[in-house]
Protein backbone atom coordinates (compact mmCIF):
# COMPACT_ATOMS: atom_id res chain seq x y z
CA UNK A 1 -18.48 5.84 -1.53
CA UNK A 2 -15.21 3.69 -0.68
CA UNK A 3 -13.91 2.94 2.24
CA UNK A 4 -10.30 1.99 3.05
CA UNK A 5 -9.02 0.19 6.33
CA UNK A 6 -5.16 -0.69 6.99
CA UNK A 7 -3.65 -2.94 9.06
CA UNK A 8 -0.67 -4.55 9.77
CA UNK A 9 2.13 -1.57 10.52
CA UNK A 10 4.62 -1.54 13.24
CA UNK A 11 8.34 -1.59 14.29
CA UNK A 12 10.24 -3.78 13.23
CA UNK A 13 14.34 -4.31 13.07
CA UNK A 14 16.48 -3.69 9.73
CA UNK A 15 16.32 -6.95 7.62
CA UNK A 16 12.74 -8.09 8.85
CA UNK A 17 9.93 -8.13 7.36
CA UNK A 18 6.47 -6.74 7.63
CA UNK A 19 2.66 -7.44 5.74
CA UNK A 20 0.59 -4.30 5.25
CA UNK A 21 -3.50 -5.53 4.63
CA UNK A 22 -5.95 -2.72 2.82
CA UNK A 23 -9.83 -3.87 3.12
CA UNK A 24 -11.90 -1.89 0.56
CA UNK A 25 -15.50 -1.48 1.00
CA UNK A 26 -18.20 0.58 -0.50
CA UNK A 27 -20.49 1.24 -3.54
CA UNK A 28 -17.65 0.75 -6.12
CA UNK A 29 -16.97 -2.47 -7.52
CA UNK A 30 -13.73 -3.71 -6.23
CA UNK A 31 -12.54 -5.45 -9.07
CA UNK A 32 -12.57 -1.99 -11.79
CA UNK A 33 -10.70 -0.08 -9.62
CA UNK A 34 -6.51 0.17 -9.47
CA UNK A 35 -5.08 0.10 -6.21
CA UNK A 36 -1.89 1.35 -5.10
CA UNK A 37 0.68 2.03 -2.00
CA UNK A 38 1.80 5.24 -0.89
CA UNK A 39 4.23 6.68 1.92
CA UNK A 40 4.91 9.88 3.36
CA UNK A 41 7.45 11.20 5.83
CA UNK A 42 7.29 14.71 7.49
CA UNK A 43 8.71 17.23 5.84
CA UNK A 44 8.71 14.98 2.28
CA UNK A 45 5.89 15.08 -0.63
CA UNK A 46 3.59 11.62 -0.89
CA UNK A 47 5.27 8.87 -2.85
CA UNK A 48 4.26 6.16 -5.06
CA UNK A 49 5.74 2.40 -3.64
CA UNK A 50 3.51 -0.02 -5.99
CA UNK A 51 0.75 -0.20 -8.04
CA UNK A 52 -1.14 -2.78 -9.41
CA UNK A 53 -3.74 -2.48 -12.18
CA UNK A 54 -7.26 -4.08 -12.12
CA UNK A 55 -6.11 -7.39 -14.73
CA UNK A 56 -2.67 -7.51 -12.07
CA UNK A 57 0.06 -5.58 -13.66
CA UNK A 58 1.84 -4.14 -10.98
CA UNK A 59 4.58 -1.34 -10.48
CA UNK A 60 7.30 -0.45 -8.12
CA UNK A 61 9.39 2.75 -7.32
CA UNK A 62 13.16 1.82 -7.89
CA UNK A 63 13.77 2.09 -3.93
CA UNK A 64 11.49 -1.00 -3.45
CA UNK A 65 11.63 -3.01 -6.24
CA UNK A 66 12.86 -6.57 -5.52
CA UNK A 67 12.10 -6.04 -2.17
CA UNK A 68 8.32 -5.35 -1.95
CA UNK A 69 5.27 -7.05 -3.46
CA UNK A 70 1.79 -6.00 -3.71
CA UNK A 71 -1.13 -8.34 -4.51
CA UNK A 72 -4.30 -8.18 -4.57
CA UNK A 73 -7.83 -10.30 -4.03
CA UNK A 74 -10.74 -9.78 -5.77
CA UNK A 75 -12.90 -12.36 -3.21
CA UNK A 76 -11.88 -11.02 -0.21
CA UNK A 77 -11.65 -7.28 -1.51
CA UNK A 78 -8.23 -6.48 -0.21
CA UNK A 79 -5.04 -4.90 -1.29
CA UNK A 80 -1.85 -6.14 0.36
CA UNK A 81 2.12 -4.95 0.54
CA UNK A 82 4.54 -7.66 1.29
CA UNK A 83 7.69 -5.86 2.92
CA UNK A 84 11.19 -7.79 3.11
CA UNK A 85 14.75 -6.78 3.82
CA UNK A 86 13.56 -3.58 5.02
CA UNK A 87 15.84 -0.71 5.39
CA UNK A 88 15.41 2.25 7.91
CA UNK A 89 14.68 5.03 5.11
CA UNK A 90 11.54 2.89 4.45
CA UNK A 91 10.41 4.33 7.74
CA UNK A 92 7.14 6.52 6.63
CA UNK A 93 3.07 6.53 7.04
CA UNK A 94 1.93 3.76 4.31
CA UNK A 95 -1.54 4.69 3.05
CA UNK A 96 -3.68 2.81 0.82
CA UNK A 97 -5.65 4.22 -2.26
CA UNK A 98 -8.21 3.28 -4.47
CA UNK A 99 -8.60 4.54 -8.03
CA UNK A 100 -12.12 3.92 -9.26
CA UNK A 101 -13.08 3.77 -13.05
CA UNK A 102 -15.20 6.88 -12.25
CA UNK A 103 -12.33 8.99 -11.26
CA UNK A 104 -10.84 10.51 -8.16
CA UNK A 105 -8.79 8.65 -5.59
CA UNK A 106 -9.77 7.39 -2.16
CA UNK A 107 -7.20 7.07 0.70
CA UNK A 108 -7.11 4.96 3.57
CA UNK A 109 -6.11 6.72 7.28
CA UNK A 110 -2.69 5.60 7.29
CA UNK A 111 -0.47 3.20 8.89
CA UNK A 112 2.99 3.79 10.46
CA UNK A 113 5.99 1.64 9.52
CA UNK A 114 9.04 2.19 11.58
CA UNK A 115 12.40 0.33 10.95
CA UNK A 116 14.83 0.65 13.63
CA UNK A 117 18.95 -0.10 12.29
């Protein structure tokens, strides 16, 4: 019932920056549902790098904070990460999730961020 596409991952160099896009579609309103970042590397368990509520409160694991911003737009229906100074242990697959009112969580496919030192 929801659908979520990522775009926007790549290689980049230590210190740049990077904008990760989420487009949500589906039977689920947009606007009820709390969206969030995720990243994974092999080997490691699926972690939490922001949140952000559906009235905009947002959250941010210590390792990104200050660094990182997610936003959101109810219009356009998409979720996005803002990624500066970027450090080469935030090399991981990003994936996008939706948490509808409903419960359960949807993930996107996945997006690979690589930061080279």
């Amino acid at each position: 019932q929801v659908q979520l596409v990522e775009s926007g991952g790549g290689l980049v160099q230590a210190g740049g920056s990077l904008g990760l896009s989420c487009a949500f579609s589906g039977s689920i309103f947009f606007s009820l549902c709390a969206m969030g970042w995720y990243r994974q590397v092999p080997g490691k368990q699926r972690e939490v790098v922001a949140s952000i509520t559906r009235t905009g409160d947002t959250n941010y694991a210590d390792s990104v904070r200050g660094r990182f911003t997610i936003s959101r737009d109810n219009v356009k229906k998409t979720v996005y990460l803002q990624m500066n100074s970027l450090k080469p242990e935030d090399t991981a697959v990003y994936y996008c999730a939706a948490d509808p009112p409903s419960g359960g969580r949807n993930w996107g496919q996945g997006t690979q961020v690589t930061v080279s030192s």
